[in-house]
Protein backbone atom coordinates (compact mmCIF):
# COMPACT_ATOMS: atom_id res chain seq x y z
CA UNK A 1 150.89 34.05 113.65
CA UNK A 2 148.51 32.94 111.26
CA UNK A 3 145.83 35.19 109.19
CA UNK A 4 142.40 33.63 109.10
CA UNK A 5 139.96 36.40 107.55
CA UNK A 6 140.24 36.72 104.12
CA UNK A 7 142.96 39.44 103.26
CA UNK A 8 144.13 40.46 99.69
CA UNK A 9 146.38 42.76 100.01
CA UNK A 10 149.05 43.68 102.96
CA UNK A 11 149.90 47.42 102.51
CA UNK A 12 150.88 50.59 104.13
CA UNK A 13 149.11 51.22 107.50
CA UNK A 14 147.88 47.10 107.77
CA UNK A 15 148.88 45.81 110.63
CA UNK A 16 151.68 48.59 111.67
CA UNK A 17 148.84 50.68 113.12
CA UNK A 18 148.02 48.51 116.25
CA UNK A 19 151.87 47.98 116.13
CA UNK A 20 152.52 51.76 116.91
CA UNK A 21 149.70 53.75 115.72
CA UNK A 22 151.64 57.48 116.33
CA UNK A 23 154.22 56.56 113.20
CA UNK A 24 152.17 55.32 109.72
CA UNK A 25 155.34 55.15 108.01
CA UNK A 26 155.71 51.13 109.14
CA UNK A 27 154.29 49.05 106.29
CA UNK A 28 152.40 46.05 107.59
CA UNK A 29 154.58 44.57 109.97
CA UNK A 30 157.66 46.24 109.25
CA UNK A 31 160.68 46.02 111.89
CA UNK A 32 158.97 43.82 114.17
CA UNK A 33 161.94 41.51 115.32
CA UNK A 34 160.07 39.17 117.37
CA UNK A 35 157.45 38.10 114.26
CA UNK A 36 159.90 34.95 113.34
CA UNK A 37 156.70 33.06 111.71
CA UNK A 38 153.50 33.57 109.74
CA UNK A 39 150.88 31.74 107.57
CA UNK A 40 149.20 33.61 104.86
CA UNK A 41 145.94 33.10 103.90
CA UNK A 42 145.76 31.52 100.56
CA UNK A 43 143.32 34.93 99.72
CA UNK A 44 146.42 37.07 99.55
CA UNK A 45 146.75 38.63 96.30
CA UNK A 46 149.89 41.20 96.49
CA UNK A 47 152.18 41.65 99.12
CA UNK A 48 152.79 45.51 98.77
CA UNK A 49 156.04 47.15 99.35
CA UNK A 50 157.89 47.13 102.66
CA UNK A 51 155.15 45.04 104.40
CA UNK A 52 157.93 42.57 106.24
CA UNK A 53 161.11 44.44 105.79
CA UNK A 54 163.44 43.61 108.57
CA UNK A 55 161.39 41.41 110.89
CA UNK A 56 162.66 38.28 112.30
CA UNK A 57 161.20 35.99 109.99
CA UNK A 58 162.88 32.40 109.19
CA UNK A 59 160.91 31.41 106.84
CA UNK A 60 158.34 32.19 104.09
CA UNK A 61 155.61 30.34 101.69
CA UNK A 62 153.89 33.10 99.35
CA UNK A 63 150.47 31.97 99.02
CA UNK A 64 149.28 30.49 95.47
CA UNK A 65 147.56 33.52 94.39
CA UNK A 66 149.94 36.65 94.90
CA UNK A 67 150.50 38.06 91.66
CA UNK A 68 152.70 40.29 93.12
CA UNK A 69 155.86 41.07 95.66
CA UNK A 70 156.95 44.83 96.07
CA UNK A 71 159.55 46.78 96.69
CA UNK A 72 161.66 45.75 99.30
CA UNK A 73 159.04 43.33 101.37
CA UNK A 74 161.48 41.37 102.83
CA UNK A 75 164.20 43.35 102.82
CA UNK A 76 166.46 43.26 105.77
CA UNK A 77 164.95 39.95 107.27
CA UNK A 78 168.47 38.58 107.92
CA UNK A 79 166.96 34.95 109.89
CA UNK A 80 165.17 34.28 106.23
CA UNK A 81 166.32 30.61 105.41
CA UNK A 82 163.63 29.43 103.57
CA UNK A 83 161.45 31.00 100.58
CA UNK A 84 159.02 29.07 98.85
CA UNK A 85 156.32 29.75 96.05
CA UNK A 86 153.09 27.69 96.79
CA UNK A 87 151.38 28.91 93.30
CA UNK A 88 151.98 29.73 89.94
CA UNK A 89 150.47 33.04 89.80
CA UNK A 90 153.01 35.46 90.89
CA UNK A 91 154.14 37.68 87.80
CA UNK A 92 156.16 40.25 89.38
CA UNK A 93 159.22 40.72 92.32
CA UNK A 94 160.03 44.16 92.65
CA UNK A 95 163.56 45.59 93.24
CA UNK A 96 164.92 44.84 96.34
CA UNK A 97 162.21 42.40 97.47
CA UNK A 98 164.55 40.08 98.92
CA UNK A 99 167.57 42.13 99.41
CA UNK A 100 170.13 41.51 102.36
CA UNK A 101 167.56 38.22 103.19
CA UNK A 102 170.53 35.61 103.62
CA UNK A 103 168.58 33.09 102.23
CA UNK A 104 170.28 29.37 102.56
CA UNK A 105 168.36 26.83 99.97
CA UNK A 106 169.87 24.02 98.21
CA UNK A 107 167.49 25.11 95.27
CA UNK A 108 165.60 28.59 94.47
CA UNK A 109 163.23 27.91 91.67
CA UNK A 110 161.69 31.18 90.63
CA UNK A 111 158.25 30.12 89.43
CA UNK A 112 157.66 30.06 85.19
CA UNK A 113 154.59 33.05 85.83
CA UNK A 114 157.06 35.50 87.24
CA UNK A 115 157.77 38.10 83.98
CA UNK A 116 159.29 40.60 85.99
CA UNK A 117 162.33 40.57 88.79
CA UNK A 118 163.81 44.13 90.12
CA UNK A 119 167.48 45.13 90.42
CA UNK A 120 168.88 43.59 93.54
CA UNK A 121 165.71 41.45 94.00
CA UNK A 122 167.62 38.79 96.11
CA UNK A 123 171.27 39.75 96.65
CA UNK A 124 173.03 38.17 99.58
CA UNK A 125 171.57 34.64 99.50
CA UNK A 126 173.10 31.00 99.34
CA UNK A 127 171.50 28.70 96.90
CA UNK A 128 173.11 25.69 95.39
CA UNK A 129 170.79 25.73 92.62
CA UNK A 130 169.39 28.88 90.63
CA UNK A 131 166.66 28.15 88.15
CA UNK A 132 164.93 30.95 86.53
CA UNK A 133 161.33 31.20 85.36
CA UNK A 134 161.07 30.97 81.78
CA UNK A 135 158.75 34.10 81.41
CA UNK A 136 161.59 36.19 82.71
CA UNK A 137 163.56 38.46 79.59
CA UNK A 138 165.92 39.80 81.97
CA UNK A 139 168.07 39.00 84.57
CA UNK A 140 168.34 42.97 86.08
CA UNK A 141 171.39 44.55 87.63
CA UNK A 142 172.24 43.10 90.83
CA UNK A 143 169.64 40.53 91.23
CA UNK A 144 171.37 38.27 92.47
CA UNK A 145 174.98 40.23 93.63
CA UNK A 146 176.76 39.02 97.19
CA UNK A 147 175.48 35.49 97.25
CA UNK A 148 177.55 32.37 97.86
CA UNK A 149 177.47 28.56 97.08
CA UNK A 150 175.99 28.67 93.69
CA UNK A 151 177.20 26.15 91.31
CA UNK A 152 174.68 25.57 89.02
CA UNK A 153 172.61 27.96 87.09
CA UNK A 154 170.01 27.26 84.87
CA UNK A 155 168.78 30.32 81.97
CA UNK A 156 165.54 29.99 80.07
CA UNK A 157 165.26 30.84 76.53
CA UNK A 158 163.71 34.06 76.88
CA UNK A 159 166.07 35.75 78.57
CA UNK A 160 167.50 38.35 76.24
CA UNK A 161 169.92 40.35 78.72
CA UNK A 162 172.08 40.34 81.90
CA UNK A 163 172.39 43.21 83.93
CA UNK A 164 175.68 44.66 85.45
CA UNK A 165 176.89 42.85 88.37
CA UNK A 166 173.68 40.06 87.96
CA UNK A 167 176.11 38.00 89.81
CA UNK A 168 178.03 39.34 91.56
CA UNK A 169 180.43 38.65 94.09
CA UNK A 170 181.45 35.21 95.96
CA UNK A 171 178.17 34.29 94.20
CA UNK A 172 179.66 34.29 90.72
CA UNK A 173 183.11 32.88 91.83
CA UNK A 174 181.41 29.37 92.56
CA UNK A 175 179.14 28.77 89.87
CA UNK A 176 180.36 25.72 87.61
CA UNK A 177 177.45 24.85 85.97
CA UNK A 178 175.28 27.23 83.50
CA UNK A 179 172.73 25.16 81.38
CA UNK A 180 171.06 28.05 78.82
CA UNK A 181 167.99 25.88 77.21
CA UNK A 182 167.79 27.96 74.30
CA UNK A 183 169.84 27.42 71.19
CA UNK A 184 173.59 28.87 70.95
CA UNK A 185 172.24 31.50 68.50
CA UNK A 186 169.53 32.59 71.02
CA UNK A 187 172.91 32.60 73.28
CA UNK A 188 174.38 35.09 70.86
CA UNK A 189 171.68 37.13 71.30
CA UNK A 190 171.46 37.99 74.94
CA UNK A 191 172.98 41.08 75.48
CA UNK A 192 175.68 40.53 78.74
């Protein structure tokens, strides 16, 4: 399935309509099993809440110029293996956005724009490799809880606190490797 016309925004009541037009709760294509691909147009600026949760999707690139992933989007898409970030634009994940994906990556880079990632943004993945964007402050409660085969983390400077449970799980029983690339008294200062 690929987009053509020049969207900006997938939201509540997008697509879902001509999906099933009697219940305007669906966001986008929301539930829709048998959607295992898609190519967004390059024009897409936020990817709202809910818009893919649990669809059949194996695989994602977010567009260069989303700014912004909410609540939830890809929740529940348990054939996600692959996530990548075409741009540098994106600023914000919301909670949940990749929650219960099941993500398998050797590496997830989360790109240096993103500022902001939600509680439980992408629990329940595998990635080898974790390297946070260095405009994050935080890494929230649960953001990354349930996961397995991490060894190697890598934590920018400017994070100043861990949430409860950050990593959680089989996740945090495999990591060997944590590279902070701030200074040990920056170290001292992130509240854990």
């Amino acid at each position: 399935c690929g987009l053509k016309q020049p969207v900006h925004q997938l939201s509540q009541g997008g697509f879902a309509a001509a999906v099933a037009p009697e219940d305007r709760k669906h966001f986008a294509f929301a539930h829709i099993k048998a959607l295992k691909t898609i190519t967004l147009p390059d024009s897409l600026l936020i990817l709202n809440s809910e818009c893919f949760i649990d669809t059949g999707l194996t695989g994602i690139v977010i567009p260069p110029h989303v700014r912004f992933i909410g609540g939830s989007a890809f929740s529940g898409c348990q054939a996600l293996r692959s996530l990548s970030f075409a741009g540098n634009e994106l600023k914000t994940i919301e909670a949940y956005a990749f929650f219960d994906t099941r993500l398998q990556m050797e590496t997830l880079k989360i790109p240096n724009s993103v500022t902001s990632v939600g509680i439980y943004a992408f629990t329940s993945g595998a990635f080898k490799t974790l390297i946070l964007s260095s405009g994050m402050t935080e890494i929230p409660q649960g953001c990354f809880a349930g996961g397995t085969w991490l060894q190697t983390l890598r934590i920018p400077a400017s994070i100043k606190s861990i949430g409860e449970y950050a990593f959680d799980g089989k996740l945090g029983e495999q990591i060997t490797q944590v590279y902070f690339d701030g200074t040990e008294s920056e170290w001292a200062q992130v509240s854990i």
